[in-house]
Protein backbone atom coordinates (compact mmCIF):
# COMPACT_ATOMS: atom_id res chain seq x y z
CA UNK A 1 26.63 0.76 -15.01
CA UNK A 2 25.10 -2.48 -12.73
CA UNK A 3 21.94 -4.05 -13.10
CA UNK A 4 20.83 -2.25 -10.00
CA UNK A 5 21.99 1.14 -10.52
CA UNK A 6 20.24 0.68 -13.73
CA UNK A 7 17.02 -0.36 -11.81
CA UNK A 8 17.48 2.60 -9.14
CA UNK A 9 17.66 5.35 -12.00
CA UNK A 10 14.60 3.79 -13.68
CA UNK A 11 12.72 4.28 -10.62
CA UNK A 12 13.52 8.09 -9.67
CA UNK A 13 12.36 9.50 -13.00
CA UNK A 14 8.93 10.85 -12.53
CA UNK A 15 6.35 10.12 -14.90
CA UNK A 16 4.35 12.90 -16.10
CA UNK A 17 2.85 11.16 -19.67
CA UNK A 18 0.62 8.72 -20.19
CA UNK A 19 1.35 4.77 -21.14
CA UNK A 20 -0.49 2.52 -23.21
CA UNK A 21 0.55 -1.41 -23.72
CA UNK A 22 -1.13 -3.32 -26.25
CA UNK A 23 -0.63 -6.92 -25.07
CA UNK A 24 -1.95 -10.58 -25.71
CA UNK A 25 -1.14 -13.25 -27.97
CA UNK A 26 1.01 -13.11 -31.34
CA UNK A 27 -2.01 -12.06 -34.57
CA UNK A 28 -4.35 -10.41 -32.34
CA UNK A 29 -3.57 -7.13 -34.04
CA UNK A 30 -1.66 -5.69 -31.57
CA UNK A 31 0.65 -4.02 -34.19
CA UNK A 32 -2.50 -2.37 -36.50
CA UNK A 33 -4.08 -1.37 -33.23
CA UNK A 34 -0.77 0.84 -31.80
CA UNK A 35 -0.67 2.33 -35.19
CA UNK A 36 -3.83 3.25 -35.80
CA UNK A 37 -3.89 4.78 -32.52
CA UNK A 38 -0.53 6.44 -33.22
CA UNK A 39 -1.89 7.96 -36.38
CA UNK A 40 -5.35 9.22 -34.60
CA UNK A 41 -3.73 10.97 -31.70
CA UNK A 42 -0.86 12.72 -34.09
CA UNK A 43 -4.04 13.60 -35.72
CA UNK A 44 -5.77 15.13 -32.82
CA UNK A 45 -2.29 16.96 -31.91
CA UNK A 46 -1.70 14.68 -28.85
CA UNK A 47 2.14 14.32 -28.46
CA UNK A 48 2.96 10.55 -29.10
CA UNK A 49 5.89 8.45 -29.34
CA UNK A 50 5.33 4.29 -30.89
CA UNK A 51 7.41 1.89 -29.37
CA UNK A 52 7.76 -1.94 -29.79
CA UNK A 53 8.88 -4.68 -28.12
CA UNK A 54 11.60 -6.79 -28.57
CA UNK A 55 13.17 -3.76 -29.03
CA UNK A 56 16.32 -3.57 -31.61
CA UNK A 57 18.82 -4.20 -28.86
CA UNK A 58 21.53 -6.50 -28.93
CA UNK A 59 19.16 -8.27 -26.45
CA UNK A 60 16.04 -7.93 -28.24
CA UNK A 61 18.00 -9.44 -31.35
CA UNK A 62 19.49 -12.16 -29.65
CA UNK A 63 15.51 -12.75 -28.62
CA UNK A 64 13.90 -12.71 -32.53
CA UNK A 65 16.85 -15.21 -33.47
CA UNK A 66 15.41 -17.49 -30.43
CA UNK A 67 11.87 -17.49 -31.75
CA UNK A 68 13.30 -18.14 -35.22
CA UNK A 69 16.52 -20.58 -34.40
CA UNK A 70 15.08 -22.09 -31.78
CA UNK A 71 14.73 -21.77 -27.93
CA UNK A 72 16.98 -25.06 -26.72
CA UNK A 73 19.70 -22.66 -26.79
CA UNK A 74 19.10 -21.09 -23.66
CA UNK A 75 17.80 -21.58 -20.08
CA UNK A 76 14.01 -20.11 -19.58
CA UNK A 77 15.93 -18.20 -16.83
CA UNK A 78 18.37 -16.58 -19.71
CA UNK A 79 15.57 -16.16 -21.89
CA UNK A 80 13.70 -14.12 -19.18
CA UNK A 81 16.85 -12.26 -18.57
CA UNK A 82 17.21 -11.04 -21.88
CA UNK A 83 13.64 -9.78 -22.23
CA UNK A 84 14.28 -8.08 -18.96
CA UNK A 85 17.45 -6.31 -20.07
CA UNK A 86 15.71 -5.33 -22.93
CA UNK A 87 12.68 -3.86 -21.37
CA UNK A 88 15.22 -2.03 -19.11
CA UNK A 89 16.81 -0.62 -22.19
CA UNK A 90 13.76 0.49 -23.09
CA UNK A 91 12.46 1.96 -20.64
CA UNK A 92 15.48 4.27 -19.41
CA UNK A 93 16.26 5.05 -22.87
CA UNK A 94 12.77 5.62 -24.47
CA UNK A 95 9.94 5.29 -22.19
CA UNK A 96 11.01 7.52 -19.27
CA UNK A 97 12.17 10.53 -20.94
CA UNK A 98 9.01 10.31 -23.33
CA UNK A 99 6.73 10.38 -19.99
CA UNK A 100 8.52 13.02 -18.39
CA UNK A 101 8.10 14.99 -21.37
CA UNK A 102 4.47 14.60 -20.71
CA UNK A 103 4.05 12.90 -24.17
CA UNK A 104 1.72 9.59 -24.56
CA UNK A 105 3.72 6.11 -25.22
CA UNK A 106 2.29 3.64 -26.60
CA UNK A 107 3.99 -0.14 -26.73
CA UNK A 108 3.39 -2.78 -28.93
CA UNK A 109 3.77 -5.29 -26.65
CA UNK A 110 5.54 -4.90 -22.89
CA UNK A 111 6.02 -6.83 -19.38
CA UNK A 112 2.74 -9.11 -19.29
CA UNK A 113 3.78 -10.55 -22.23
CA UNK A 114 7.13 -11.73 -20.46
CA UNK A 115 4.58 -12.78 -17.44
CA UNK A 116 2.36 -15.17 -19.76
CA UNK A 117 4.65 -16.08 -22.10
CA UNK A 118 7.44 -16.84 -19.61
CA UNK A 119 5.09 -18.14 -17.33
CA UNK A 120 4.54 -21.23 -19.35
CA UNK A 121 8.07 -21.81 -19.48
CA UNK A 122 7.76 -23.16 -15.83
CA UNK A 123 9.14 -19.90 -14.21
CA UNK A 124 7.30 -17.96 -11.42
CA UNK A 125 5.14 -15.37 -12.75
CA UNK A 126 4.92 -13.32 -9.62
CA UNK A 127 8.94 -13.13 -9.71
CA UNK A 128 8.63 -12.00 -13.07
CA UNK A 129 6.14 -9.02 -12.15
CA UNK A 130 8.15 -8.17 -9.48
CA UNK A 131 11.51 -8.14 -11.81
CA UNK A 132 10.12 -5.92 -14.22
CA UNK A 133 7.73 -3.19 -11.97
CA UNK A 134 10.93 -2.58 -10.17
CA UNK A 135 11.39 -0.38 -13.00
CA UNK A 136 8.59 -0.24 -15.98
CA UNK A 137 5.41 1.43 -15.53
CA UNK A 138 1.98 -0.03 -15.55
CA UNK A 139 0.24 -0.80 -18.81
CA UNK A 140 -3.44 -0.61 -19.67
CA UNK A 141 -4.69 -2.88 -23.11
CA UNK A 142 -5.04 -6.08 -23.87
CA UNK A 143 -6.19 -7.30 -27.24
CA UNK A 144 -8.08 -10.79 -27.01
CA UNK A 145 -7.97 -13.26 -29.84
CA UNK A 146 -9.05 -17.32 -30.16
CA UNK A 147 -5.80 -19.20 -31.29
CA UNK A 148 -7.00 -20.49 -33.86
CA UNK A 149 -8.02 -17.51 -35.37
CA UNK A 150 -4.67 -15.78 -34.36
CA UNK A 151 -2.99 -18.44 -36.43
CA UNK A 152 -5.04 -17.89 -39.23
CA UNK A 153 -4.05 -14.47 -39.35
CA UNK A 154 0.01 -14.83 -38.82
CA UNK A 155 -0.13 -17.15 -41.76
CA UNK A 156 -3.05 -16.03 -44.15
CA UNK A 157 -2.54 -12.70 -43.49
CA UNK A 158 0.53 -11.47 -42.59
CA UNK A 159 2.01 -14.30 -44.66
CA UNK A 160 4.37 -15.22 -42.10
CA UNK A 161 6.08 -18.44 -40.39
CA UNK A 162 5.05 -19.57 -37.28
CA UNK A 163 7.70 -18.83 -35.24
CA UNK A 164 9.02 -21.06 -32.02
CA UNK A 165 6.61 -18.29 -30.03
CA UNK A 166 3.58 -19.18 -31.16
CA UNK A 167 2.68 -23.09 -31.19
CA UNK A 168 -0.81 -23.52 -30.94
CA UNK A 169 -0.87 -25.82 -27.31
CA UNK A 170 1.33 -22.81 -26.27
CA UNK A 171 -0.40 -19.73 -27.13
CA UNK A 172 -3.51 -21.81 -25.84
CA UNK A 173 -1.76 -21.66 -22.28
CA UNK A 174 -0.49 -18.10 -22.86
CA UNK A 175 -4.10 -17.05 -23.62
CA UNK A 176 -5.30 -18.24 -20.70
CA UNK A 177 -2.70 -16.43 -18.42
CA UNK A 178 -3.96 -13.49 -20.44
CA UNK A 179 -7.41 -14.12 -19.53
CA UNK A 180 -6.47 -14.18 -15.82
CA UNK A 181 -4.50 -11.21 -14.95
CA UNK A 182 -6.47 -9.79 -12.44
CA UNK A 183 -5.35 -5.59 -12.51
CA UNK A 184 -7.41 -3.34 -12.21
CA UNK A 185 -6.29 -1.25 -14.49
CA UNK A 186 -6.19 -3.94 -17.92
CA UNK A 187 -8.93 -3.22 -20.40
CA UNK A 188 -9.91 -6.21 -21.99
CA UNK A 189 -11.42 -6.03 -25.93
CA UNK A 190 -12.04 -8.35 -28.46
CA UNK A 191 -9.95 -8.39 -30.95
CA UNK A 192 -12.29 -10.75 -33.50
CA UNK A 193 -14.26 -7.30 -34.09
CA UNK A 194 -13.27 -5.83 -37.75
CA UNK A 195 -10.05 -3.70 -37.41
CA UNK A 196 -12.11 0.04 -37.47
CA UNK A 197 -14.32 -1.44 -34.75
CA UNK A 198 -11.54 -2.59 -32.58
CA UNK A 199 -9.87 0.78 -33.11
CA UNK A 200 -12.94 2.70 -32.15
CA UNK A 201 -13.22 0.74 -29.14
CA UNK A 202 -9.72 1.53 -28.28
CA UNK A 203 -10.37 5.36 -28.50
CA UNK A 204 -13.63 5.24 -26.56
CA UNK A 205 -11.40 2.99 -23.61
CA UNK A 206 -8.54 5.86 -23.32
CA UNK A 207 -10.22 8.80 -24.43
CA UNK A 208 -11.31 9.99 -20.88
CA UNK A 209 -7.56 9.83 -19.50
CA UNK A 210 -6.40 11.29 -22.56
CA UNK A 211 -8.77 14.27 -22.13
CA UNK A 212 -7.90 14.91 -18.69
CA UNK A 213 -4.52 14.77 -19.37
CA UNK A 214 -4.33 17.11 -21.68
CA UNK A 215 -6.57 18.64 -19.05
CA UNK A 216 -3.86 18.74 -16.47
């Protein structure tokens, strides 16, 4: 099937669920945030399905061996293609029929990512909106974090590597892209607050178009 038959069936499947993306910058707890959420709303008997992304495509594969192996070995303009194709994936495969089975998704990470991150590669944001709402829904959260601290956490925490996606002069330009996005539908929290507060502050954000969902 083409790229744009791909793109036109994406776009004729109604969406009758709800969608929540948690987004910003790698260690702001994302991850612990879609999870905890997960758990509370399987809890509260809310239909649910957790998703992440890179997803564990061929192309979201090819896109963890970048941040690991190193990005030199493609264009920005491949790179954004295979987050795209990805997403696509994604969505046709797992988001879609989730939504029109009036269940609530929730993403651990999604298309602003690809906008900020992306973005500072030198490539046209706005193009890059435009390439990916031809076919994803809108998204709601994002999770802000200080760099520094977000480093902290990746390595004193999590106990990982840094990867090629998060150099500090980077994320500090990614953050800030973050911090600009002007929709109207982002909510914006802070994710310094200790991990229960953040989570409550989560619930208390959604909770009104969870209710009338389930209202509907």
């Amino acid at each position: 099937m083409s790229w744009f038959r791909y793109q036109r069936q994406a776009r004729t499947i109604p969406d009758r669920g709800l969608l929540f993306a948690f987004e910003g910058i790698d260690g702001s707890g994302k991850s612990t945030q879609a999870r905890l959420l997960a758990e509370h709303l399987r809890a509260s008997g809310v239909p649910v399905v957790l998703l992440r992304e890179p997803t564990q495509s061929v192309f979201g594969r090819k896109i963890r061996e970048l941040g690991a192996n190193g990005r030199d070995q493609l264009s920005p303009e491949q790179e954004l293609r295979l987050f795209v194709n990805d997403r696509l994936q994604n969505v046709l495969r797992n988001v879609r029929p989730a939504l029109r089975q009036r269940q609530v998704v929730l993403l651990d990470r999604y298309y602003l990512s690809t906008v900020c991150y992306q973005g500072e590669l030198g490539l046209d944001p706005q193009r890059i909106r435009r390439a990916n709402e031809s076919f994803a829904p809108l998204p709601v959260l994002i999770l802000d974090l200080p760099v520094a601290e977000a480093l902290r956490r990746i390595v004193e925490v999590r106990k990982d590597r840094l990867n090629l996606f998060e150099r500090e002069e980077y994320l500090e330009r990614v953050r800030a892209r973050f911090l600009a996005l002007p929709d109207a539908n982002i909510v914006r929290l802070d994710a310094t607050l200790p991990e229960q507060v953040l989570a409550d502050q989560v619930r208390e954000a959604i909770g009104p178009m969870i209710d009338a969902h389930i209202l509907c």
